[in-house]
C-alpha atoms as a PDB file:
ATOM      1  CA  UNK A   1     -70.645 113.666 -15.942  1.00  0.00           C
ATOM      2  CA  UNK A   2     -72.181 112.752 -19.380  1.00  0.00           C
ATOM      3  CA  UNK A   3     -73.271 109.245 -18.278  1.00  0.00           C
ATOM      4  CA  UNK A   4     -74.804 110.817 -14.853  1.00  0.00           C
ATOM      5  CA  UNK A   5     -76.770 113.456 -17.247  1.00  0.00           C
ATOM      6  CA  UNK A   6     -78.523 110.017 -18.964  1.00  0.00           C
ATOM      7  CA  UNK A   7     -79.143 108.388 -15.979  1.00  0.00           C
ATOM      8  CA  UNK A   8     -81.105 111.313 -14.016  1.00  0.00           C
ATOM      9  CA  UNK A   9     -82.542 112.830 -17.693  1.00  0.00           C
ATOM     10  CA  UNK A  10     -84.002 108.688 -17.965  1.00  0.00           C
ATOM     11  CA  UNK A  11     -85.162 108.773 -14.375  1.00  0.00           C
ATOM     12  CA  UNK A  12     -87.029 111.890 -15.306  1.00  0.00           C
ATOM     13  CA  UNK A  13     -88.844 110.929 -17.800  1.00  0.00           C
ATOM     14  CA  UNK A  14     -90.017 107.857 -16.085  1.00  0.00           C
ATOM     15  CA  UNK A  15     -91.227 109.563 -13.119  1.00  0.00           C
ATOM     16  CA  UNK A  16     -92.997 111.755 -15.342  1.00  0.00           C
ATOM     17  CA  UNK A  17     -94.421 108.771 -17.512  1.00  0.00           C
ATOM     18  CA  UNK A  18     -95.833 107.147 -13.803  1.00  0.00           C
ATOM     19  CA  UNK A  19     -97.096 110.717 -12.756  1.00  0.00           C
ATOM     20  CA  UNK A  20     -99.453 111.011 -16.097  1.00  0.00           C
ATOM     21  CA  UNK A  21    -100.068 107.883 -16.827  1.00  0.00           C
ATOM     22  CA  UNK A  22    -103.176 108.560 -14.425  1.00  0.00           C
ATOM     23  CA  UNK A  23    -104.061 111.939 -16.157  1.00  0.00           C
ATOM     24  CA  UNK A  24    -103.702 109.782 -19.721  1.00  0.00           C
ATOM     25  CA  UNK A  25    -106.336 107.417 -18.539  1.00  0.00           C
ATOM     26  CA  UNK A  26    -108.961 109.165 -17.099  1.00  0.00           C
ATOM     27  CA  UNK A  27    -108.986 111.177 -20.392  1.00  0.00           C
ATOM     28  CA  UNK A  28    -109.247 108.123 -22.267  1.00  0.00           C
ATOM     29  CA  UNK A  29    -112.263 107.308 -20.145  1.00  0.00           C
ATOM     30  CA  UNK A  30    -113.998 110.867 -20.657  1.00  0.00           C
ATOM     31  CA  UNK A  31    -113.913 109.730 -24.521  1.00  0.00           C
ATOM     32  CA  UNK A  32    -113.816 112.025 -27.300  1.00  0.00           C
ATOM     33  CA  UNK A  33    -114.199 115.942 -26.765  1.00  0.00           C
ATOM     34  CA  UNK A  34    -117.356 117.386 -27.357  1.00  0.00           C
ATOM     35  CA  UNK A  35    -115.489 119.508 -29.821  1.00  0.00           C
ATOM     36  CA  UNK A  36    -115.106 116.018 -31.704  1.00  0.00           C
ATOM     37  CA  UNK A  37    -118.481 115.126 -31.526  1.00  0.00           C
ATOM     38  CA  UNK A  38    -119.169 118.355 -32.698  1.00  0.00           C
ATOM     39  CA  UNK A  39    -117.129 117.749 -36.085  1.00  0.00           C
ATOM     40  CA  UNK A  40    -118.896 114.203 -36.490  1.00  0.00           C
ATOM     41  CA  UNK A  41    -121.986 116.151 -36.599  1.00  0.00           C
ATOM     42  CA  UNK A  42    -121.302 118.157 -39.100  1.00  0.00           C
ATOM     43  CA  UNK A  43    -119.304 115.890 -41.052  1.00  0.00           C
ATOM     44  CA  UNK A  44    -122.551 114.204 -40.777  1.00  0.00           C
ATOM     45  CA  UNK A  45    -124.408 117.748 -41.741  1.00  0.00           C
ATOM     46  CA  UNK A  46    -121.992 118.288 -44.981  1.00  0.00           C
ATOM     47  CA  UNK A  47    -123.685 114.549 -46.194  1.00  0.00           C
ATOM     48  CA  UNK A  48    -126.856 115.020 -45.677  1.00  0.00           C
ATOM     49  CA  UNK A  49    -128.453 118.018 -45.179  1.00  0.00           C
ATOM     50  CA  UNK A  50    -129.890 119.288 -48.355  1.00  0.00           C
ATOM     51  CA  UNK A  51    -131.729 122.369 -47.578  1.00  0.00           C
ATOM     52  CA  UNK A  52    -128.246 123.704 -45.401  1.00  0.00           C
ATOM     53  CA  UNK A  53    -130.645 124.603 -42.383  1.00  0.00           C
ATOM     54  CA  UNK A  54    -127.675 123.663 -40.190  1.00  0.00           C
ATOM     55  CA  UNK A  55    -130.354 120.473 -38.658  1.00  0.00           C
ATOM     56  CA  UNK A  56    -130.682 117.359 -39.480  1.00  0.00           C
ATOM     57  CA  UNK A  57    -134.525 116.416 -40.367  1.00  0.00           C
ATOM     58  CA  UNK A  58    -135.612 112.960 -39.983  1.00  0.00           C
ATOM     59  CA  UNK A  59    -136.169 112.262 -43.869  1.00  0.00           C
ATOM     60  CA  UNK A  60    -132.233 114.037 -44.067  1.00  0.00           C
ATOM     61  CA  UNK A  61    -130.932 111.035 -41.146  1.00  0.00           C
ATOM     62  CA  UNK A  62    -133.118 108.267 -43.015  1.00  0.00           C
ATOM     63  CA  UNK A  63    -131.243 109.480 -46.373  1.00  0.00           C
ATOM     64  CA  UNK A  64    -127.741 108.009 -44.964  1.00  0.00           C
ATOM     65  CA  UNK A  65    -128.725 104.593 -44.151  1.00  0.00           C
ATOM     66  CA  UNK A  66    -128.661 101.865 -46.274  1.00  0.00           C
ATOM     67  CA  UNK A  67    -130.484  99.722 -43.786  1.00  0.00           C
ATOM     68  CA  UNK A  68    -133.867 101.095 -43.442  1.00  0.00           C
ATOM     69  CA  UNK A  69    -134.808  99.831 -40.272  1.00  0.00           C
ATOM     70  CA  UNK A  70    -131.565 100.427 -38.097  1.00  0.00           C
ATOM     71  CA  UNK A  71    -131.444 103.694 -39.756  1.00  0.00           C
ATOM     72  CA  UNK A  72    -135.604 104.432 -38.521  1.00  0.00           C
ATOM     73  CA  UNK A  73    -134.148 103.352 -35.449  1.00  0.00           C
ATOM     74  CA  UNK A  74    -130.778 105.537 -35.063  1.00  0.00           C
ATOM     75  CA  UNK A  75    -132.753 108.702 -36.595  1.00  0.00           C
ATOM     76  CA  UNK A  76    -135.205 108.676 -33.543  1.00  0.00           C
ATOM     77  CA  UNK A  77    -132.621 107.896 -30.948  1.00  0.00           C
ATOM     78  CA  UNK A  78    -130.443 110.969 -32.543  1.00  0.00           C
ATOM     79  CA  UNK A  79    -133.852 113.024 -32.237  1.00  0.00           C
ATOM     80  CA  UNK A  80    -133.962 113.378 -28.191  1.00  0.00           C
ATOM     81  CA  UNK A  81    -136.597 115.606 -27.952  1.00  0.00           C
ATOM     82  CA  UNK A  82    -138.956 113.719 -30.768  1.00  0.00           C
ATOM     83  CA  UNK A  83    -139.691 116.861 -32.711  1.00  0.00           C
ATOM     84  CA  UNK A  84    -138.269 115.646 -35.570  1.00  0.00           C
ATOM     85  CA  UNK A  85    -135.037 117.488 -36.086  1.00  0.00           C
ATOM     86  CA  UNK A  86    -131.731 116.517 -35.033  1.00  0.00           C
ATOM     87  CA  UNK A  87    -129.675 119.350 -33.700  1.00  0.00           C
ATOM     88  CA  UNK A  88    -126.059 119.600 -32.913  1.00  0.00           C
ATOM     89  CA  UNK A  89    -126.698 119.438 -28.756  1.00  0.00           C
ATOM     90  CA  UNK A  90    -128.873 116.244 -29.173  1.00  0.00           C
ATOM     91  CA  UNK A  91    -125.984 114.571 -31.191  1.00  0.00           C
ATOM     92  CA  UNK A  92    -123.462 115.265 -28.342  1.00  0.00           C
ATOM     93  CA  UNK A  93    -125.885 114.358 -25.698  1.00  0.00           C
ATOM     94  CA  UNK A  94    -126.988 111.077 -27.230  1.00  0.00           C
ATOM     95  CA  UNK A  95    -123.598 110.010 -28.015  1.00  0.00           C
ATOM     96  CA  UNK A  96    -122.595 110.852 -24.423  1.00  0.00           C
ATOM     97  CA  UNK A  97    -125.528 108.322 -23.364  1.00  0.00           C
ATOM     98  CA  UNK A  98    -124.075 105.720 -24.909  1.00  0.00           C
ATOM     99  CA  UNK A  99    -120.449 106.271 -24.071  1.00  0.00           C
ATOM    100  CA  UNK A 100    -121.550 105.740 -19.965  1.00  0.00           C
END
């Protein structure tokens, strides 16, 4: 009876295993949750914004990079709508861009 209980408890858990494995995958391929993104940005936010406005102003981005130029760069891609503040929503949507 014991050695019956294994074999269908093992047979379970591979059917389950093939069933998800699907489910597992296309999650992997949605990428990170936008909740995640969300804490990046303000992980980001606790860094570098000095005047705690809850945004990230260009000179605030530029402040973070070592790297002028790529950090120039990465500020105005952040900045979606060019008007010079980087807002939680951009970040999400940006990253999202480049994650197609």
């Amino acid at each position: 009876m014991k050695r019956h209980t294994l074999k269908v408890g093992i047979a379970l858990t591979a059917a389950m295993f093939v069933l998800l494995l699907p489910v597992v995958s296309q999650a992997q391929k949605m990428g990170p949750s936008d909740e995640m993104l969300k804490g990046a940005y303000r992980d980001i936010l606790a860094k570098a914004d000095q005047n705690r406005d809850g945004k990230l102003s260009q000179s605030e981005c530029l402040a973070i990079w070592k790297d002028r130029q790529k950090g120039e760069k990465d500020c105005r891609y952040w900045d979606a709508n060019a008007d010079g503040v980087i807002t939680e929503e951009e970040y999400v949507r940006q990253v999202r861009k480049i994650m197609r």
